[in-house]
PDB file of N, CA and C in Angstrom:
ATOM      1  N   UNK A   1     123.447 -63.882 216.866  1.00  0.00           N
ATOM      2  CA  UNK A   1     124.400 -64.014 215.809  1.00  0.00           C
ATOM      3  C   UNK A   1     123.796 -64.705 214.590  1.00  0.00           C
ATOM      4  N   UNK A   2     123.015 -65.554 214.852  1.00  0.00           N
ATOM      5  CA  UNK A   2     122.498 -66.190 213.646  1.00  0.00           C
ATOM      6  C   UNK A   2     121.743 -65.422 212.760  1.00  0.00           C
ATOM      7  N   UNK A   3     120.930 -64.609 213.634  1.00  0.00           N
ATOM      8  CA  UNK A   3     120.069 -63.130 212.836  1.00  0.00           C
ATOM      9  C   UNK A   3     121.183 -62.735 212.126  1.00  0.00           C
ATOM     10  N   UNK A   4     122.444 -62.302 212.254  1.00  0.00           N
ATOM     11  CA  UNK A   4     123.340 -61.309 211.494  1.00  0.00           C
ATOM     12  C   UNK A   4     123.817 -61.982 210.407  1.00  0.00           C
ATOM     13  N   UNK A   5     124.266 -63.802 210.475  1.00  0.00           N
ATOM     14  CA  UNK A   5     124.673 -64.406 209.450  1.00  0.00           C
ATOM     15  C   UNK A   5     123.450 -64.535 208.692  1.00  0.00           C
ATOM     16  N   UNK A   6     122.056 -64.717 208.790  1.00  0.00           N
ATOM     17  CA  UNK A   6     121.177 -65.100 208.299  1.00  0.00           C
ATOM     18  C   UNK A   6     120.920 -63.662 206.878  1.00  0.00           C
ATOM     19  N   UNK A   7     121.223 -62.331 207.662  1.00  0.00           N
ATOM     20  CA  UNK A   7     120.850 -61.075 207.067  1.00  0.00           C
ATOM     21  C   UNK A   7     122.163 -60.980 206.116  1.00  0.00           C
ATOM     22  N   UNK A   8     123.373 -61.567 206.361  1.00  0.00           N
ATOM     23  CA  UNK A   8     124.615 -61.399 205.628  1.00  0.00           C
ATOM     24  C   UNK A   8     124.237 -61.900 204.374  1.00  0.00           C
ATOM     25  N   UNK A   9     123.785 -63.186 204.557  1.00  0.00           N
ATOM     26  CA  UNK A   9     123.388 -64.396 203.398  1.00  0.00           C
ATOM     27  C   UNK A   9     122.091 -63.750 202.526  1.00  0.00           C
ATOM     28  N   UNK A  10     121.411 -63.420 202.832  1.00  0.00           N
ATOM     29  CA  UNK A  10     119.988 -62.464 202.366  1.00  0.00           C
ATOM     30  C   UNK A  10     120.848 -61.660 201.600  1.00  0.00           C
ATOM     31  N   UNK A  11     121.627 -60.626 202.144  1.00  0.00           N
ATOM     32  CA  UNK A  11     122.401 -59.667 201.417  1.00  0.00           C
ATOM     33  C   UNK A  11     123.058 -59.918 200.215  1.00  0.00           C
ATOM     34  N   UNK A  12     123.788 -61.030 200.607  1.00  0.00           N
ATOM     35  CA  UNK A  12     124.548 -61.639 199.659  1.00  0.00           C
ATOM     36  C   UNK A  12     123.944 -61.835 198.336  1.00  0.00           C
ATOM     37  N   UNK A  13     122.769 -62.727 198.595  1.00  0.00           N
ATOM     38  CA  UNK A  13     122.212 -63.693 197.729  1.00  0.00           C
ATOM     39  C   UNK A  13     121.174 -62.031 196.661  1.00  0.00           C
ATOM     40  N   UNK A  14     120.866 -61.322 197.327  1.00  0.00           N
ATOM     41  CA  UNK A  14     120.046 -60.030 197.075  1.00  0.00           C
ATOM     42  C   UNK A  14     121.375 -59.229 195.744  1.00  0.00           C
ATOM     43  N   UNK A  15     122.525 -59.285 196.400  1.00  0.00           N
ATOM     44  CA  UNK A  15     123.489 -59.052 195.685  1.00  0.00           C
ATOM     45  C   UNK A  15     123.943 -59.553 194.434  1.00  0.00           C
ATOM     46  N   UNK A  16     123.835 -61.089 194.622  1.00  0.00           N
ATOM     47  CA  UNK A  16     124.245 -61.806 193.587  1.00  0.00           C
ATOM     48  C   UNK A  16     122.522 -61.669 192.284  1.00  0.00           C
ATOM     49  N   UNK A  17     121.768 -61.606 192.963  1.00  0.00           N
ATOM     50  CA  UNK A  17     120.520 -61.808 192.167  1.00  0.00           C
ATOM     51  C   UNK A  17     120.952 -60.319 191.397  1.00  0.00           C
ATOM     52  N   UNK A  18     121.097 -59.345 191.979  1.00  0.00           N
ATOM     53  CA  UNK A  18     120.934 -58.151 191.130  1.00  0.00           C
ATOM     54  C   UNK A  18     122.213 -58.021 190.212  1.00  0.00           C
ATOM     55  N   UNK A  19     123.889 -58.530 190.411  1.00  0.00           N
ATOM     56  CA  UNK A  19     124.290 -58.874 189.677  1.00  0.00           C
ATOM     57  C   UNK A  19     123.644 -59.541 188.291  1.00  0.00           C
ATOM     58  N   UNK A  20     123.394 -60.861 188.883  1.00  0.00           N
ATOM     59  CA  UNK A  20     123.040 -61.723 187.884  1.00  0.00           C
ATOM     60  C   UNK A  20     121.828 -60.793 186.880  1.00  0.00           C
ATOM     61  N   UNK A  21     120.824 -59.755 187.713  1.00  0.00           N
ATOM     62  CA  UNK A  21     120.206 -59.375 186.475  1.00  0.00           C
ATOM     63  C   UNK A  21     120.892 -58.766 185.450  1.00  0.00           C
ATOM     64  N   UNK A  22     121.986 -57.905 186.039  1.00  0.00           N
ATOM     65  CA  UNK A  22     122.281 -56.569 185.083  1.00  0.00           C
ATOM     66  C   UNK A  22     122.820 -57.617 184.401  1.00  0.00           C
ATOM     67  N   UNK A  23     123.668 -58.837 184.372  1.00  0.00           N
ATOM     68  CA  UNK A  23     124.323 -59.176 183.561  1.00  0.00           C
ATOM     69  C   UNK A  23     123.523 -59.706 182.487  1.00  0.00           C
ATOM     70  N   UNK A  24     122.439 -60.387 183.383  1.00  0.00           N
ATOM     71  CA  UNK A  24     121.101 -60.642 182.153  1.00  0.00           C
ATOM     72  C   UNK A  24     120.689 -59.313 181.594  1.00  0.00           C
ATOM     73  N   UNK A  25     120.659 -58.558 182.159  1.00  0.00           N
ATOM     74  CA  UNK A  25     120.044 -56.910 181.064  1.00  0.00           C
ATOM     75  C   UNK A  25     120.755 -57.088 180.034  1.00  0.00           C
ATOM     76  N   UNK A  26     122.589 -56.501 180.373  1.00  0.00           N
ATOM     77  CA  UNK A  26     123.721 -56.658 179.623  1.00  0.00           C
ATOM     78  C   UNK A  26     123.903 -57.686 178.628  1.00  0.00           C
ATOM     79  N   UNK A  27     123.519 -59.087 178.876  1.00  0.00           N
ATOM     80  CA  UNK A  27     123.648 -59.926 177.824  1.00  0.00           C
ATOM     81  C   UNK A  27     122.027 -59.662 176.927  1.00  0.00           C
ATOM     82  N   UNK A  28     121.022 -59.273 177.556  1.00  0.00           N
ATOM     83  CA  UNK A  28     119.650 -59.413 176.788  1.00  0.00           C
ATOM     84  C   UNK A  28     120.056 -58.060 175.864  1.00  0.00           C
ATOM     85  N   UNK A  29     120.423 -57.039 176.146  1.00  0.00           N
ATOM     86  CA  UNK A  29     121.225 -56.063 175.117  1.00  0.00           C
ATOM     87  C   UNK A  29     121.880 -56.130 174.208  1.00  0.00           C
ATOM     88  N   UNK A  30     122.777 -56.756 174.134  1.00  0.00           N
ATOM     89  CA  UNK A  30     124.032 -57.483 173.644  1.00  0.00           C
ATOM     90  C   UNK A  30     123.480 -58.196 172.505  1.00  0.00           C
ATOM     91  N   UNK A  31     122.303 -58.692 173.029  1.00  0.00           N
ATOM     92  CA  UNK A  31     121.880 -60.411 172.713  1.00  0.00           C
ATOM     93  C   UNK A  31     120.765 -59.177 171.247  1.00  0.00           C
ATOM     94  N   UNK A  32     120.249 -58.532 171.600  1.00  0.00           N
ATOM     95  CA  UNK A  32     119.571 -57.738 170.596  1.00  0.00           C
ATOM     96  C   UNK A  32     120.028 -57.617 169.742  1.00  0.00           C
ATOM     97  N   UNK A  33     121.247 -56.368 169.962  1.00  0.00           N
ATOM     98  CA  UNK A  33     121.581 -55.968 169.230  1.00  0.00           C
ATOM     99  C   UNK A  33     122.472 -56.919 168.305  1.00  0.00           C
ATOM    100  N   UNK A  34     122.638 -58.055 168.556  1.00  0.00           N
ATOM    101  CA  UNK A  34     123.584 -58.755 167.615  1.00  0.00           C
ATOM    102  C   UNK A  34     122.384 -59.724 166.668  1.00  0.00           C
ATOM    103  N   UNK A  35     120.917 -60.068 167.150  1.00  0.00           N
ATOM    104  CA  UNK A  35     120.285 -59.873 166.809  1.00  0.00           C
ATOM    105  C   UNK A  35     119.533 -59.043 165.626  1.00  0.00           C
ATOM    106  N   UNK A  36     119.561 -57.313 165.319  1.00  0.00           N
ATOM    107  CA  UNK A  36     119.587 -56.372 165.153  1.00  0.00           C
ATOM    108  C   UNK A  36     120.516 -56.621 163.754  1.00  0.00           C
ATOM    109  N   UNK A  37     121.818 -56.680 164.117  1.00  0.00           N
ATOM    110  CA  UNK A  37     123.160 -56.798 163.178  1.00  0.00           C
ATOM    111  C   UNK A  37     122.647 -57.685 162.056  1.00  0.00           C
ATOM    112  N   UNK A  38     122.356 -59.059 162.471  1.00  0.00           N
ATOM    113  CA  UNK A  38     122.128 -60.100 161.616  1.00  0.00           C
ATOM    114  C   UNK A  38     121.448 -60.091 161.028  1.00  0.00           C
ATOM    115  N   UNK A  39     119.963 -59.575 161.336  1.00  0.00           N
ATOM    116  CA  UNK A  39     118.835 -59.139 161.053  1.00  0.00           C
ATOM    117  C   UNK A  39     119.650 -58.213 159.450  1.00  0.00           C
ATOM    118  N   UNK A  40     120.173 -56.887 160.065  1.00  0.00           N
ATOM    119  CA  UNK A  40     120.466 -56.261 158.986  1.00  0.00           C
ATOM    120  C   UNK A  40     121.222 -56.640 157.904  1.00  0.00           C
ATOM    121  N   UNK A  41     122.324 -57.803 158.248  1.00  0.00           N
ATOM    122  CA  UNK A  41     123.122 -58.249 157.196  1.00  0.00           C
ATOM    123  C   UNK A  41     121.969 -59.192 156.305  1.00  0.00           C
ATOM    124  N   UNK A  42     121.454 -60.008 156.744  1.00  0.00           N
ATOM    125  CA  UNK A  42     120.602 -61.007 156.350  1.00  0.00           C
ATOM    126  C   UNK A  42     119.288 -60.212 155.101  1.00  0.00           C
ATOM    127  N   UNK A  43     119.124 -58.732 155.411  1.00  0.00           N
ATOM    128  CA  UNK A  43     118.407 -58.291 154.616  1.00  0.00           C
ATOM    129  C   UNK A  43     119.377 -57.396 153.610  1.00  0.00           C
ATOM    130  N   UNK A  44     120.358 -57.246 153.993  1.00  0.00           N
ATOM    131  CA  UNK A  44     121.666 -56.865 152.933  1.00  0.00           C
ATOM    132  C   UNK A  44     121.865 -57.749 152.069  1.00  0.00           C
ATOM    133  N   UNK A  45     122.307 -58.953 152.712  1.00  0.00           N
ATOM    134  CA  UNK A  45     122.289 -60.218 151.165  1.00  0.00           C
ATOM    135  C   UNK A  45     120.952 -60.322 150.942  1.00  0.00           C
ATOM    136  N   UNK A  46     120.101 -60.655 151.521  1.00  0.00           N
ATOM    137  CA  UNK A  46     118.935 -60.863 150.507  1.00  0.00           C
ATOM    138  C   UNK A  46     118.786 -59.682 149.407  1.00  0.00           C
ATOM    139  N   UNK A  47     118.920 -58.592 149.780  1.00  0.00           N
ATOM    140  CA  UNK A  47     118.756 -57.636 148.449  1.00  0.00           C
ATOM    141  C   UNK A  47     119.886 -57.600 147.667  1.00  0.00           C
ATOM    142  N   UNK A  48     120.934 -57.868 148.372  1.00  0.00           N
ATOM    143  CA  UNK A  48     122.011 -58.286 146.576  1.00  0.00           C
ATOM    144  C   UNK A  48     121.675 -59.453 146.467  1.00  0.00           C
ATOM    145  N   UNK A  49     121.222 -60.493 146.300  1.00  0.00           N
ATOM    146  CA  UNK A  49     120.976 -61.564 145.959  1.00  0.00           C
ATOM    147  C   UNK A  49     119.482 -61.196 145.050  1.00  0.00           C
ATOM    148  N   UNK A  50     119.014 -60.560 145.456  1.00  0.00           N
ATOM    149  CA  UNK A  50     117.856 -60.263 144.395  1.00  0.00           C
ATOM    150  C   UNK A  50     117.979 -59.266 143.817  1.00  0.00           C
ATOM    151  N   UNK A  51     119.157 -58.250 143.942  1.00  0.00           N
ATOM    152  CA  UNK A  51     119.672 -57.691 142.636  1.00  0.00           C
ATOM    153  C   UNK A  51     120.042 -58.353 141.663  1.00  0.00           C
ATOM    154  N   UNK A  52     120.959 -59.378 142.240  1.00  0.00           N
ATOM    155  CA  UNK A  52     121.909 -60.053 141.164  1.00  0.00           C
ATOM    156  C   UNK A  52     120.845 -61.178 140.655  1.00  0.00           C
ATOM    157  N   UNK A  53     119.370 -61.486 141.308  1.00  0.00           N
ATOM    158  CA  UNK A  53     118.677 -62.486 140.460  1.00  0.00           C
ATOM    159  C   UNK A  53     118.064 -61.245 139.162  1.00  0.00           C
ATOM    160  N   UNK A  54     118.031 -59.763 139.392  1.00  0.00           N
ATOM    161  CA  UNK A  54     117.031 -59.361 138.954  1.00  0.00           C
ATOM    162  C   UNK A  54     117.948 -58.677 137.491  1.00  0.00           C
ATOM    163  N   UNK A  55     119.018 -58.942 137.868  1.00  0.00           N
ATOM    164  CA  UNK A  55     120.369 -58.821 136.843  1.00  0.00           C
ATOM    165  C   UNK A  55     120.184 -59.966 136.102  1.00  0.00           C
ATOM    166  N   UNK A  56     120.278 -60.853 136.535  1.00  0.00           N
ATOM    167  CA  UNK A  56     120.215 -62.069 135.746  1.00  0.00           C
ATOM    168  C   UNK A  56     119.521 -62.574 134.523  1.00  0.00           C
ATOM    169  N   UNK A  57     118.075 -62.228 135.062  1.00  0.00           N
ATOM    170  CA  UNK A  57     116.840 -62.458 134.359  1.00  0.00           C
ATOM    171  C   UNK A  57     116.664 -61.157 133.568  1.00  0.00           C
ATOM    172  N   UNK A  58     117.061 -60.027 133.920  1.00  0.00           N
ATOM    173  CA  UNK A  58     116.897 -59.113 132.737  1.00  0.00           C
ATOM    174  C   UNK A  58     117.881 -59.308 131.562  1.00  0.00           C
ATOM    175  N   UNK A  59     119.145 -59.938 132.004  1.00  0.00           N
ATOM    176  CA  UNK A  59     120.183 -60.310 131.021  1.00  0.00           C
ATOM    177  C   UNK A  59     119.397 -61.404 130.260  1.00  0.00           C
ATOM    178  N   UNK A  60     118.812 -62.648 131.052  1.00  0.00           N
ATOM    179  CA  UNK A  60     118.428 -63.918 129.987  1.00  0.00           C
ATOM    180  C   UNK A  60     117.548 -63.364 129.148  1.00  0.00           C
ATOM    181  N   UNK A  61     116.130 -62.168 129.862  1.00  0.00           N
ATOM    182  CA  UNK A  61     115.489 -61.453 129.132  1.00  0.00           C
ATOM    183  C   UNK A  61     115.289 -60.910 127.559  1.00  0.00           C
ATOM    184  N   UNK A  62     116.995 -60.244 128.408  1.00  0.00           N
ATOM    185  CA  UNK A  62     117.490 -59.491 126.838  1.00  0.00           C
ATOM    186  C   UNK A  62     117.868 -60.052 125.761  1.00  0.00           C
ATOM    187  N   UNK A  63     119.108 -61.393 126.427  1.00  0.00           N
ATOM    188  CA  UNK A  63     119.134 -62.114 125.257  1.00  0.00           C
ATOM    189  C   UNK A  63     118.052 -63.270 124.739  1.00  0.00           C
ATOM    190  N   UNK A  64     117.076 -63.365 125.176  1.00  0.00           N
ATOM    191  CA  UNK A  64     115.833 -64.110 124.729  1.00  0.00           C
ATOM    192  C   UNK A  64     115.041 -63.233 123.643  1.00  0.00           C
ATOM    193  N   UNK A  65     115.228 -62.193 123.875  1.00  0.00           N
ATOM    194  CA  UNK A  65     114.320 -61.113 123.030  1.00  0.00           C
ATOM    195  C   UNK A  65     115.651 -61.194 121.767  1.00  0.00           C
ATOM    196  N   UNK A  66     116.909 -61.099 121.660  1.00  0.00           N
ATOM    197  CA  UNK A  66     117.695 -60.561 120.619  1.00  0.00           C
ATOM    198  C   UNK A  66     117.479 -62.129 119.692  1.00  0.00           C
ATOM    199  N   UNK A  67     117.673 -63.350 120.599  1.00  0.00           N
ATOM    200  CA  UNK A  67     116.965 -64.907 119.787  1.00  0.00           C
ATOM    201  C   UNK A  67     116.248 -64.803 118.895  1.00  0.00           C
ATOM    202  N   UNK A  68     115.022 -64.159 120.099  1.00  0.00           N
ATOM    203  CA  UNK A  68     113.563 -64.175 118.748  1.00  0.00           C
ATOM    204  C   UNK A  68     113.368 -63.422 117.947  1.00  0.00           C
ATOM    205  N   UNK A  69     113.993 -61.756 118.058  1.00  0.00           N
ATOM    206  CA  UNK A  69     114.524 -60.621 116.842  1.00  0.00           C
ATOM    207  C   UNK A  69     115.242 -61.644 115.730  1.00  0.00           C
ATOM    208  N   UNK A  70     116.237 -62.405 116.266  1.00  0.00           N
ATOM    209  CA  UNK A  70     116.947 -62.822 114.823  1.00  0.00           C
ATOM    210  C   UNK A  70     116.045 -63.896 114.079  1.00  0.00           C
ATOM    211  N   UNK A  71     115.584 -64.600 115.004  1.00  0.00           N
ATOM    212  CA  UNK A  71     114.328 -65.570 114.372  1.00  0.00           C
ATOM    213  C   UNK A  71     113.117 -65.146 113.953  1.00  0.00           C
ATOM    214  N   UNK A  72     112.629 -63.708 113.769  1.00  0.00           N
ATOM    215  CA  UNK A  72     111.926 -63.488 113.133  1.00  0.00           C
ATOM    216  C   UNK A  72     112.710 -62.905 112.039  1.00  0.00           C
ATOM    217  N   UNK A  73     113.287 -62.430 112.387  1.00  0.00           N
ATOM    218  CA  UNK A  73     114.274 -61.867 110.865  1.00  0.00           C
ATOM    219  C   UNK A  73     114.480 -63.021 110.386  1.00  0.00           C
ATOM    220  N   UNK A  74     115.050 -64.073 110.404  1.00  0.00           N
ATOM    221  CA  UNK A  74     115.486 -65.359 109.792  1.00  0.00           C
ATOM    222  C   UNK A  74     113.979 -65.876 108.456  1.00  0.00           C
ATOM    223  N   UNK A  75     112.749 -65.792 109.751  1.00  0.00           N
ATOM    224  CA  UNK A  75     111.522 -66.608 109.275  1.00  0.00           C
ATOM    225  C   UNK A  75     110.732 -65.582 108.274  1.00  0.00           C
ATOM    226  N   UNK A  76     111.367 -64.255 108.340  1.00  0.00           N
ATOM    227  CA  UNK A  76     110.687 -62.868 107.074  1.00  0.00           C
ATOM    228  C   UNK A  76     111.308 -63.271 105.914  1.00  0.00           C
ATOM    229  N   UNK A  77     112.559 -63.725 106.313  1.00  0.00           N
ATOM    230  CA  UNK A  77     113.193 -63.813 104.813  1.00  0.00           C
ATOM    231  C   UNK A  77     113.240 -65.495 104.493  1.00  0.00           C
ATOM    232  N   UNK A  78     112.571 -66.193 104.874  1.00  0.00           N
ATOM    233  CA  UNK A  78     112.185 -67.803 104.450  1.00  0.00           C
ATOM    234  C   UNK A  78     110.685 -67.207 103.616  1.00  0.00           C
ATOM    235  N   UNK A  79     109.871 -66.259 104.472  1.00  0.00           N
ATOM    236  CA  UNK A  79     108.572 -65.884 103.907  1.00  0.00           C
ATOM    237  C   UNK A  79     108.968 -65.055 102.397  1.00  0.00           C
ATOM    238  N   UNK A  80     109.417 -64.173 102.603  1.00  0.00           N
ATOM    239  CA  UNK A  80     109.873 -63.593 101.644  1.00  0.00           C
ATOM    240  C   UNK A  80     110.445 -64.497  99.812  1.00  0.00           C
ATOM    241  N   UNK A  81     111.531 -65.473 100.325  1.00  0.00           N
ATOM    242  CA  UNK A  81     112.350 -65.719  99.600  1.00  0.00           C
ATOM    243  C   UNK A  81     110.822 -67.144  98.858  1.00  0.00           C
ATOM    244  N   UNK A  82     110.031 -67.502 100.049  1.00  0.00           N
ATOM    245  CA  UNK A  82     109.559 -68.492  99.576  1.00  0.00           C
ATOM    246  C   UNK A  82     107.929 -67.664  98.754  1.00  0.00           C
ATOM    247  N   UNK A  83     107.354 -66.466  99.078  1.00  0.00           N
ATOM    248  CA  UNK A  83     106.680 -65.966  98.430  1.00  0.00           C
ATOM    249  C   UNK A  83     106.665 -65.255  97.008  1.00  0.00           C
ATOM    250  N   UNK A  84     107.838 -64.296  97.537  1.00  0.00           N
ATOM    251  CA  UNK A  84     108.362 -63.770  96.339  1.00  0.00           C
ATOM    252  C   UNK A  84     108.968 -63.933  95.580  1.00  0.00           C
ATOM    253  N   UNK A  85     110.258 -64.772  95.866  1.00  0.00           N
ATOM    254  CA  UNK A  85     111.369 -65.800  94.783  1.00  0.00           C
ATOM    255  C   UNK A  85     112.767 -64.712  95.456  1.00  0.00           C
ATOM    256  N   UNK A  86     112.469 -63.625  96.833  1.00  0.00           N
ATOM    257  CA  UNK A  86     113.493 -62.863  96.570  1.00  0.00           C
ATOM    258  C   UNK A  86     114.290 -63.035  97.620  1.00  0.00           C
ATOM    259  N   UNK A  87     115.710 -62.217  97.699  1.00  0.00           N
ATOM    260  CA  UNK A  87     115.993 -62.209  98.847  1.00  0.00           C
ATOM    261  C   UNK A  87     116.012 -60.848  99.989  1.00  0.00           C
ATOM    262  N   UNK A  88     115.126 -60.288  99.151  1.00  0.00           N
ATOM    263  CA  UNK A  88     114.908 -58.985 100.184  1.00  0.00           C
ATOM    264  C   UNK A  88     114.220 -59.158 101.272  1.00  0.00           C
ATOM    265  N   UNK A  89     114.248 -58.868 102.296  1.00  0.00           N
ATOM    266  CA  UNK A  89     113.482 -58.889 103.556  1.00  0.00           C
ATOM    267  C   UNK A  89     112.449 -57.669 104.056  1.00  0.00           C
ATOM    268  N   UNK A  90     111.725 -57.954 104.071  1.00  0.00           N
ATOM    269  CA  UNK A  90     110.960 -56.796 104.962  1.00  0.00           C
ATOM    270  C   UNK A  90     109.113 -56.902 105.256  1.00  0.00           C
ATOM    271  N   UNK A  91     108.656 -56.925 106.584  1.00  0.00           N
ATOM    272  CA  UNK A  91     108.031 -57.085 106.819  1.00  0.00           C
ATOM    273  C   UNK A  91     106.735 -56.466 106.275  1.00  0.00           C
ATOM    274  N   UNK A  92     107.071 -55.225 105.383  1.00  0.00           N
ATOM    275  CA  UNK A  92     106.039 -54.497 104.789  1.00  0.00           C
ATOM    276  C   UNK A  92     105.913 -55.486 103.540  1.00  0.00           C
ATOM    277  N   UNK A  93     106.793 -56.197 103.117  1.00  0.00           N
ATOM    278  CA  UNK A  93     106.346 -56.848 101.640  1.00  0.00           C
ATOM    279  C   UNK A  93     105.505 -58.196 102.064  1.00  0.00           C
ATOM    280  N   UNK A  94     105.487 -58.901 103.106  1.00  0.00           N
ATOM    281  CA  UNK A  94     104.841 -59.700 103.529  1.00  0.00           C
ATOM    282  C   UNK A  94     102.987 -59.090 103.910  1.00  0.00           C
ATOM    283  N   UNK A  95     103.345 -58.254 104.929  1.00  0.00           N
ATOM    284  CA  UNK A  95     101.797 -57.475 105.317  1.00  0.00           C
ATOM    285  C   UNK A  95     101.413 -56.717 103.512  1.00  0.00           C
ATOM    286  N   UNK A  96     101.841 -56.587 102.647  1.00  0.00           N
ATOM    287  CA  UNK A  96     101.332 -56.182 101.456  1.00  0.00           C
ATOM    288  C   UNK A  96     100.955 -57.003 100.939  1.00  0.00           C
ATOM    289  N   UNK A  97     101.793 -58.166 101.085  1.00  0.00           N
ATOM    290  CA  UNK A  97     101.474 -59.818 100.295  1.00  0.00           C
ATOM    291  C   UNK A  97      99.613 -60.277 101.085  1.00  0.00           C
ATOM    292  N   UNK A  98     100.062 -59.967 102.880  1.00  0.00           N
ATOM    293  CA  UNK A  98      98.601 -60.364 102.870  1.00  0.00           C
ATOM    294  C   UNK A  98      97.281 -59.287 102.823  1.00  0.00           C
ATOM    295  N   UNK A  99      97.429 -58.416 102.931  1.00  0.00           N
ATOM    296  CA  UNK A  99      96.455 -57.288 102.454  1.00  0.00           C
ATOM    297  C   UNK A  99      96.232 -57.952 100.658  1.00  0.00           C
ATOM    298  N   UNK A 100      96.717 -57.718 100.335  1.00  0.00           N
ATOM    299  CA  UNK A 100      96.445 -57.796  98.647  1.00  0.00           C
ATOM    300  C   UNK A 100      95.955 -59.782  98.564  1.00  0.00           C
ATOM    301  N   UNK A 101      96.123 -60.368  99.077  1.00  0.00           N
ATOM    302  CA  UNK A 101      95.129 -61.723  99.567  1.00  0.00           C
ATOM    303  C   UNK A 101      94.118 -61.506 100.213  1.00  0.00           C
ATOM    304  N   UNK A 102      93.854 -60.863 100.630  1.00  0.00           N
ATOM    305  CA  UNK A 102      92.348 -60.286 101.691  1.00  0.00           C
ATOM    306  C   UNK A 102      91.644 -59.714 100.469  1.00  0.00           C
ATOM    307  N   UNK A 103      92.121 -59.015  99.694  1.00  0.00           N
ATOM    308  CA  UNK A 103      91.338 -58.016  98.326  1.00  0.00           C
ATOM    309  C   UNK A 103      90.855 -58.709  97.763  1.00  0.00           C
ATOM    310  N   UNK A 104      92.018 -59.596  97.044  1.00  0.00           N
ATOM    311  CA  UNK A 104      91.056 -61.159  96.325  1.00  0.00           C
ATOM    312  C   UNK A 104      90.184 -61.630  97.088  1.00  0.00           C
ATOM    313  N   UNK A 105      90.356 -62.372  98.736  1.00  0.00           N
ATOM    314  CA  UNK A 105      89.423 -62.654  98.692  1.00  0.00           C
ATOM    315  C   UNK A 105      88.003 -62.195  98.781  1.00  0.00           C
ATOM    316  N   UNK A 106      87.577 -60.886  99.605  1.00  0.00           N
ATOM    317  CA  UNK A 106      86.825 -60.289  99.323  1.00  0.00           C
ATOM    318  C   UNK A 106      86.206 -59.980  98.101  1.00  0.00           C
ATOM    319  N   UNK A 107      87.285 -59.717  96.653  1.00  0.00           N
ATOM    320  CA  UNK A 107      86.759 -59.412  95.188  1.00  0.00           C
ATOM    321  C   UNK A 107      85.934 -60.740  94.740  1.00  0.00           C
ATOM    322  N   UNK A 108      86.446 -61.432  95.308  1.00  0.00           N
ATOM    323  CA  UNK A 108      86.118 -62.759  95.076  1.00  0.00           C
ATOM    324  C   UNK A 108      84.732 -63.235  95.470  1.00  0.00           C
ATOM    325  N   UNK A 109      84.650 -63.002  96.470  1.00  0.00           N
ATOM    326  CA  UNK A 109      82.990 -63.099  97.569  1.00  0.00           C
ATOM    327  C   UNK A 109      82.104 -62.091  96.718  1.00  0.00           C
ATOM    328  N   UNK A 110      82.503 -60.798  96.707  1.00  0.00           N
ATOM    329  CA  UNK A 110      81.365 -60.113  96.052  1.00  0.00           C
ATOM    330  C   UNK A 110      80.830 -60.582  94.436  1.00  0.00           C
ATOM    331  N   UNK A 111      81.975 -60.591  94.071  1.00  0.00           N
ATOM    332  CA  UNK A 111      81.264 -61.563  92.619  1.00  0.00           C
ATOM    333  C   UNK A 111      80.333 -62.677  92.728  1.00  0.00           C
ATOM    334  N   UNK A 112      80.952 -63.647  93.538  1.00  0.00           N
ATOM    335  CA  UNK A 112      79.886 -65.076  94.162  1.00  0.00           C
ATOM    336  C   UNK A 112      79.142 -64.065  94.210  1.00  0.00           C
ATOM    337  N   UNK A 113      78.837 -62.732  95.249  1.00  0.00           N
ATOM    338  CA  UNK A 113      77.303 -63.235  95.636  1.00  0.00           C
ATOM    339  C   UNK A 113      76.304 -62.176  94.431  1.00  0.00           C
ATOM    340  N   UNK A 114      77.426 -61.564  93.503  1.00  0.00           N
ATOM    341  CA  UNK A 114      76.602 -60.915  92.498  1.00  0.00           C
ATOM    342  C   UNK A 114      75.935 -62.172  91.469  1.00  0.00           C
ATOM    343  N   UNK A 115      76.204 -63.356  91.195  1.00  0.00           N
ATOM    344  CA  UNK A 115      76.324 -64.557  90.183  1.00  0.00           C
ATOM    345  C   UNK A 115      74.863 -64.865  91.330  1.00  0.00           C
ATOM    346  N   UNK A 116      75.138 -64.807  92.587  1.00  0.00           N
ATOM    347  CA  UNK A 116      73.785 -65.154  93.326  1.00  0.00           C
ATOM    348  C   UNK A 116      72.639 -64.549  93.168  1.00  0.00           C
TER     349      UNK A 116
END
């Protein structure tokens, strides 16, 4: 009799072990795939989160660039008003202002070195 309780208990315990795996399979499955999930949400916000940084910075971008558009417009017509006496603006009357200073000085050099 003890052989038969001894083989009952073996059985048992053989039983409970293979339970206990599937439930470990079942939870190591489980356990993945929720794993898996998080994984995917976690790379879902990270890419709206670096949409919305990449939104951001193209917005500060843009308005950093429209700043320095108006501040060079601002500083053409300080050049302007303080070169010419006018209030017209435009960047061609400035680049004419310095081309035609480059002429002098060049007209200028070649004479020096004709007097040389």
């Amino acid at each position: 009799m003890r052989g038969v309780y001894k083989r009952i208990r073996v059985a048992k315990a053989w039983m409970e072990l293979a339970s206990l795996k599937e439930d470990f399979l079942k939870f190591s499955i489980e356990r993945s795939k929720a794993i898996s999930y998080i994984r995917l949400a976690a790379t879902a916000n990270h890419s709206q989160a670096i949409e919305k940084r990449i939104t951001r910075y193209q917005k500060m971008q843009s308005e950093s660039l429209q700043k320095l558009e108006a501040e060079m417009s601002r500083l053409n017509l300080v050049v302007n008003q303080t070169v010419f006496g006018s209030k017209t603006s435009g960047l061609k009357d400035v680049g004419t202002f310095i081309q035609s200073q480059a002429r002098q000085t060049n007209t200028h050099r070649t004479s020096t070195e004709e007097v040389l």
